[in-house]
Protein backbone atom coordinates (compact mmCIF):
# COMPACT_ATOMS: atom_id res chain seq x y z
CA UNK A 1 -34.25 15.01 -67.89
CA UNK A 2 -34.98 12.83 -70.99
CA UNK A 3 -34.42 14.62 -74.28
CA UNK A 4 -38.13 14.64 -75.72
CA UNK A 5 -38.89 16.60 -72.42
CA UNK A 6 -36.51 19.59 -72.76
CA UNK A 7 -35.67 22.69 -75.16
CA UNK A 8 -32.59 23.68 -76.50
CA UNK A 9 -29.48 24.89 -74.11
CA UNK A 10 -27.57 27.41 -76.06
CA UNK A 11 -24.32 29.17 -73.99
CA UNK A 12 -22.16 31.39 -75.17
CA UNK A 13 -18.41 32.07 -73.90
CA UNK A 14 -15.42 34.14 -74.78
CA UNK A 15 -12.91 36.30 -73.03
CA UNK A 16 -14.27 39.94 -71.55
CA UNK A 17 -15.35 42.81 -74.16
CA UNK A 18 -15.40 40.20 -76.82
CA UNK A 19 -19.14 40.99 -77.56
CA UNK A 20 -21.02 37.83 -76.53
CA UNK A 21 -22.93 39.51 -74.41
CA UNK A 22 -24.62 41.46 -77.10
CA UNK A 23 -24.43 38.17 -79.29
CA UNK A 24 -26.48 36.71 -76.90
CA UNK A 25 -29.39 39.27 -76.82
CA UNK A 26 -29.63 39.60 -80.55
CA UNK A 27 -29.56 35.86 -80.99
CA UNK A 28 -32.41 35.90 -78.57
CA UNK A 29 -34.37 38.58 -80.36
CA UNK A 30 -33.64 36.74 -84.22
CA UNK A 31 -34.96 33.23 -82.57
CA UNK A 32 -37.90 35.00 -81.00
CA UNK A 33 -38.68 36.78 -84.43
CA UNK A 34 -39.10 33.57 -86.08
CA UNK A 35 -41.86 32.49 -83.22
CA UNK A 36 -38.96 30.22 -80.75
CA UNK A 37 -39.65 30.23 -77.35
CA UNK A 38 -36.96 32.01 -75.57
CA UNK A 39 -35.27 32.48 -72.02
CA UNK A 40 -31.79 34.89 -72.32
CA UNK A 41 -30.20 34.52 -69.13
CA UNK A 42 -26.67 35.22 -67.78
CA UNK A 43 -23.71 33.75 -65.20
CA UNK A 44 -22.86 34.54 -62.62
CA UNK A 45 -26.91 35.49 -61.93
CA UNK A 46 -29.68 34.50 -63.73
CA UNK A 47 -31.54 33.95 -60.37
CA UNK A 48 -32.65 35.86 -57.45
CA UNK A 49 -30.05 33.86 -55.36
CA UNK A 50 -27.76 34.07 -57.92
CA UNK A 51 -27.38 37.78 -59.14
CA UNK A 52 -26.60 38.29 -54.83
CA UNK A 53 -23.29 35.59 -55.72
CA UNK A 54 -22.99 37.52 -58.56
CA UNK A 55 -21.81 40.98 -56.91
CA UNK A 56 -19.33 39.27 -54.57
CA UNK A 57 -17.48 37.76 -57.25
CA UNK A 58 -17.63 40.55 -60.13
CA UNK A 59 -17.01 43.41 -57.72
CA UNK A 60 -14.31 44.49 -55.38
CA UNK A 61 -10.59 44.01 -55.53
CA UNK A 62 -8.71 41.57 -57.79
CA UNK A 63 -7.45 39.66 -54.76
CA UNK A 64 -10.59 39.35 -53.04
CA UNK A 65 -10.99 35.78 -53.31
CA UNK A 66 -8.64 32.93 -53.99
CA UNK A 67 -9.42 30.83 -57.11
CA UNK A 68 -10.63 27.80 -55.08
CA UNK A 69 -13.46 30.15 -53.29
CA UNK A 70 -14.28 31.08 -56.63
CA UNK A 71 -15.03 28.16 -57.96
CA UNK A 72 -17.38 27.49 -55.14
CA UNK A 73 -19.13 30.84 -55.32
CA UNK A 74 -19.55 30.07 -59.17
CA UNK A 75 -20.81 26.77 -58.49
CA UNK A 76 -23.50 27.96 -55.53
CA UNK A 77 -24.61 30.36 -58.02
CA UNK A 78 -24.84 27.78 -61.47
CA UNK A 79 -26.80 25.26 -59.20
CA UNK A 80 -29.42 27.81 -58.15
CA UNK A 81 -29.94 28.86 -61.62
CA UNK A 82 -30.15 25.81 -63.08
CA UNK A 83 -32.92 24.80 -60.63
CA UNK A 84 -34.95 27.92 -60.94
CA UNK A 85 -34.15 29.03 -63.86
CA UNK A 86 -32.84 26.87 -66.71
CA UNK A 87 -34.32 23.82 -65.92
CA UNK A 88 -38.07 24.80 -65.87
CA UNK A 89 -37.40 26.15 -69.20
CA UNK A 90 -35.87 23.97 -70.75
CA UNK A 91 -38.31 20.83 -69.03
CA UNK A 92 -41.06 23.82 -70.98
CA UNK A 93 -39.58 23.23 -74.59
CA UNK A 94 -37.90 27.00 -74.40
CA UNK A 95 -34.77 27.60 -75.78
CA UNK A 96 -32.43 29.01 -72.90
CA UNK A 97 -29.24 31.36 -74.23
CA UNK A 98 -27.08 31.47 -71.30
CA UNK A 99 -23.85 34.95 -71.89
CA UNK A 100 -21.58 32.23 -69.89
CA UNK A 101 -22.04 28.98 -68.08
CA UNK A 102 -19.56 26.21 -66.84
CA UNK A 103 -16.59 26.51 -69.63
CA UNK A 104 -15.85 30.46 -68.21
CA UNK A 105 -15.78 28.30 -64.77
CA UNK A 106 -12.68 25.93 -66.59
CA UNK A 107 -11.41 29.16 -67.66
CA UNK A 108 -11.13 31.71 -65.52
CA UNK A 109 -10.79 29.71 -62.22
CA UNK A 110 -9.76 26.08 -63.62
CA UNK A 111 -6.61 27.26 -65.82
CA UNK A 112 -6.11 30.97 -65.51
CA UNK A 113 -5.37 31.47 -62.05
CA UNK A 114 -3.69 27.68 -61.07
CA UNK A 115 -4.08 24.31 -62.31
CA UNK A 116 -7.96 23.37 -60.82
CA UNK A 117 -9.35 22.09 -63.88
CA UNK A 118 -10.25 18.95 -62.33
CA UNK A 119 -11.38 20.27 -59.32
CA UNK A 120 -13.83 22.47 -61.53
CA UNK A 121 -14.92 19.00 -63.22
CA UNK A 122 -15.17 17.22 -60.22
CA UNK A 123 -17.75 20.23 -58.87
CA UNK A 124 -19.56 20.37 -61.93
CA UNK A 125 -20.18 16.58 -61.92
CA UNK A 126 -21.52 16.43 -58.62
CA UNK A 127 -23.69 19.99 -58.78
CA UNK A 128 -24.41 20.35 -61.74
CA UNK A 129 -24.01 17.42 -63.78
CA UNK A 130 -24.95 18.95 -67.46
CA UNK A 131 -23.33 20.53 -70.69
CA UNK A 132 -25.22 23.07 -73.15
CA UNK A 133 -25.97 21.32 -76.12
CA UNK A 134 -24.37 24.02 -78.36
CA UNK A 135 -21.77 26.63 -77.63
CA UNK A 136 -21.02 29.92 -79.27
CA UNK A 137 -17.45 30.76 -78.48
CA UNK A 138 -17.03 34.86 -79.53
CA UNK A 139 -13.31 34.52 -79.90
CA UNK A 140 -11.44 37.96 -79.68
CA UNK A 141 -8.04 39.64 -80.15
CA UNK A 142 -7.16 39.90 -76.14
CA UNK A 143 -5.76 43.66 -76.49
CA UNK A 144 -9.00 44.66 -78.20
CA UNK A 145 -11.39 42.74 -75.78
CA UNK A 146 -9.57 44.05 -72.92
CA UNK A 147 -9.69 47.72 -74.36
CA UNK A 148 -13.69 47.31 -74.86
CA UNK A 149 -13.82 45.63 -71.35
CA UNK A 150 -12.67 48.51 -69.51
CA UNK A 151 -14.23 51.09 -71.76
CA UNK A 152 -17.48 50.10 -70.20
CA UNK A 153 -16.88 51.52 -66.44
CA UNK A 154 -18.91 49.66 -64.53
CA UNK A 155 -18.48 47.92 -60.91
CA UNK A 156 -17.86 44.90 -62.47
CA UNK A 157 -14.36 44.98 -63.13
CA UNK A 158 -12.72 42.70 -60.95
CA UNK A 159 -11.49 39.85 -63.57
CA UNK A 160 -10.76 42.86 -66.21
CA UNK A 161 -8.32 44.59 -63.56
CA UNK A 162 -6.24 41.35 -64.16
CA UNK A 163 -4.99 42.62 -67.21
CA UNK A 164 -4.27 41.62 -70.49
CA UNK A 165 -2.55 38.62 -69.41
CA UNK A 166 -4.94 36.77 -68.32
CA UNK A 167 -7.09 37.55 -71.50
CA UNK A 168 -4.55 36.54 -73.28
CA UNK A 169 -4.64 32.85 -71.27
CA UNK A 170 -8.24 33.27 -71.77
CA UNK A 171 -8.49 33.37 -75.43
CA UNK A 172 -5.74 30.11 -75.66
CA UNK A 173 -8.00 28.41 -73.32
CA UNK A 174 -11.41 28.69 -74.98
CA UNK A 175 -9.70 28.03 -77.91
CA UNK A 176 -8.67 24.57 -76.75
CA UNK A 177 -11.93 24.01 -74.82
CA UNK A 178 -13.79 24.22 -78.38
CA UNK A 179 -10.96 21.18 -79.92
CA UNK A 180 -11.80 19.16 -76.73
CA UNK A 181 -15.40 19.25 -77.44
CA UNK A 182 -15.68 19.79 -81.08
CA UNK A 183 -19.55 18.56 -81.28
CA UNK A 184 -20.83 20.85 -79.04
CA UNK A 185 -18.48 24.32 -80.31
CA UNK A 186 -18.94 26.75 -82.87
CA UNK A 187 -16.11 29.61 -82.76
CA UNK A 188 -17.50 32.96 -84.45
CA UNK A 189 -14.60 35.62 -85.48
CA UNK A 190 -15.81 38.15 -83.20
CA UNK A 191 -13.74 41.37 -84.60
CA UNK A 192 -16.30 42.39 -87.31
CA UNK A 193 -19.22 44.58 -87.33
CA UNK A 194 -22.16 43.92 -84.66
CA UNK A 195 -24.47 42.78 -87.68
CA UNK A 196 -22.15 40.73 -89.22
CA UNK A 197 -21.18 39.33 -86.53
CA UNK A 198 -24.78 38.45 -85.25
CA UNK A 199 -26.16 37.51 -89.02
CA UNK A 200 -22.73 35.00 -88.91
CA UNK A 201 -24.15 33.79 -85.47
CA UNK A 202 -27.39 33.08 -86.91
CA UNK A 203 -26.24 31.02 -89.67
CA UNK A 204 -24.36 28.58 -87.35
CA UNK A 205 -27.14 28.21 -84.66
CA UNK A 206 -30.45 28.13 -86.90
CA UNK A 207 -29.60 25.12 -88.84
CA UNK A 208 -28.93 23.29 -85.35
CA UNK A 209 -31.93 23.86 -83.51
CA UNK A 210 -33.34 21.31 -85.05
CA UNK A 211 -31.26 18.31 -83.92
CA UNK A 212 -31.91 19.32 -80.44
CA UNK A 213 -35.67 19.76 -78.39
């Protein structure tokens, strides 16, 4: 897609309960108060086809699926949203915020669980075949993320019931993925209030929009 024909591609990552989520939606409604354009979406989901990938690899046991299946369920899913969701929008002008895209893939699959970072490379070249142009990375204390993670109760628990551990690996790994690509990171202390948190998150992506779109 030539760059005069799309929006803006905005992700953001971090390890569970680390608040991107909410990051996400209030950087969607700031942007939309100053007139942008704006699609908030979400991985795994973010499509009909999607959301249905979505429960088989958020729910259920911790063991349910080997880290190789994974990484093909997470893939199925990414290239249905990106054709039916986040590339109409973007090919629009809109600016898409995506709560997780292909770096959680690197992470959680790619390093955590076994060495398949290059498998998870290889996939995403072939599938999928683009990188957001910014990234938010919400980085956490992995005790306190994983405390907030499990507070919430919900059926989506299977990657928290791995334990601190891997949040631990988590948090090393995002870390790293922002020094390997340095352009495209911007890593936001995420322990501090919600609205200083969000007005910090604001300050680093406003200024940007502009070399992008």
């Amino acid at each position: 897609m030539p760059h005069s024909q799309r929006g803006t591609f905005i992700t953001f990552e971090g390890i569970d309960g680390s608040g991107k989520s909410t990051q996400a939606r209030l950087l969607a409604d700031h942007l939309r108060a100053l007139g942008r354009d704006v699609v908030l979406t979400r991985e795994p989901g973010g499509s009909p086809g999607a959301e249905e990938i979505r429960a088989l690899v958020l729910q259920g046991d911790p063991d349910r699926w080997s880290a190789e299946t994974e990484i093909l369920l997470f893939t199925a899913a990414r290239r249905d949203h990106l054709e039916r969701t986040i590339n109409p929008a973007l090919a629009a002008g809109k600016i898409v915020i995506c709560d997780r895209f292909a770096d959680s893939t690197r992470m959680y699959q790619g390093l955590s669980r076994g060495d398949l970072r290059a498998t998870v490379d290889q996939l995403h070249t072939l599938m999928i075949g683009r990188e957001p142009d910014l990234t938010v990375l919400i980085d956490m204390d992995p005790d306190t993320g994983h405390a907030r993670a499990k507070s919430r109760q919900t059926a989506e628990e299977r990657f928290e019931d791995f334990g601190t551990e891997l949040q631990a690996r988590m948090r090393a790994g995002f870390l790293a993925l922002a020094q390997e690509f340095p352009d495209r990171f911007r890593t936001i202390n995420g322990a501090g209030a919600i609205d200083t948190v969000a007005a910090e998150v604001a300050r680093t992506v406003t200024p940007n929009l502009s070399s992008f779109g």
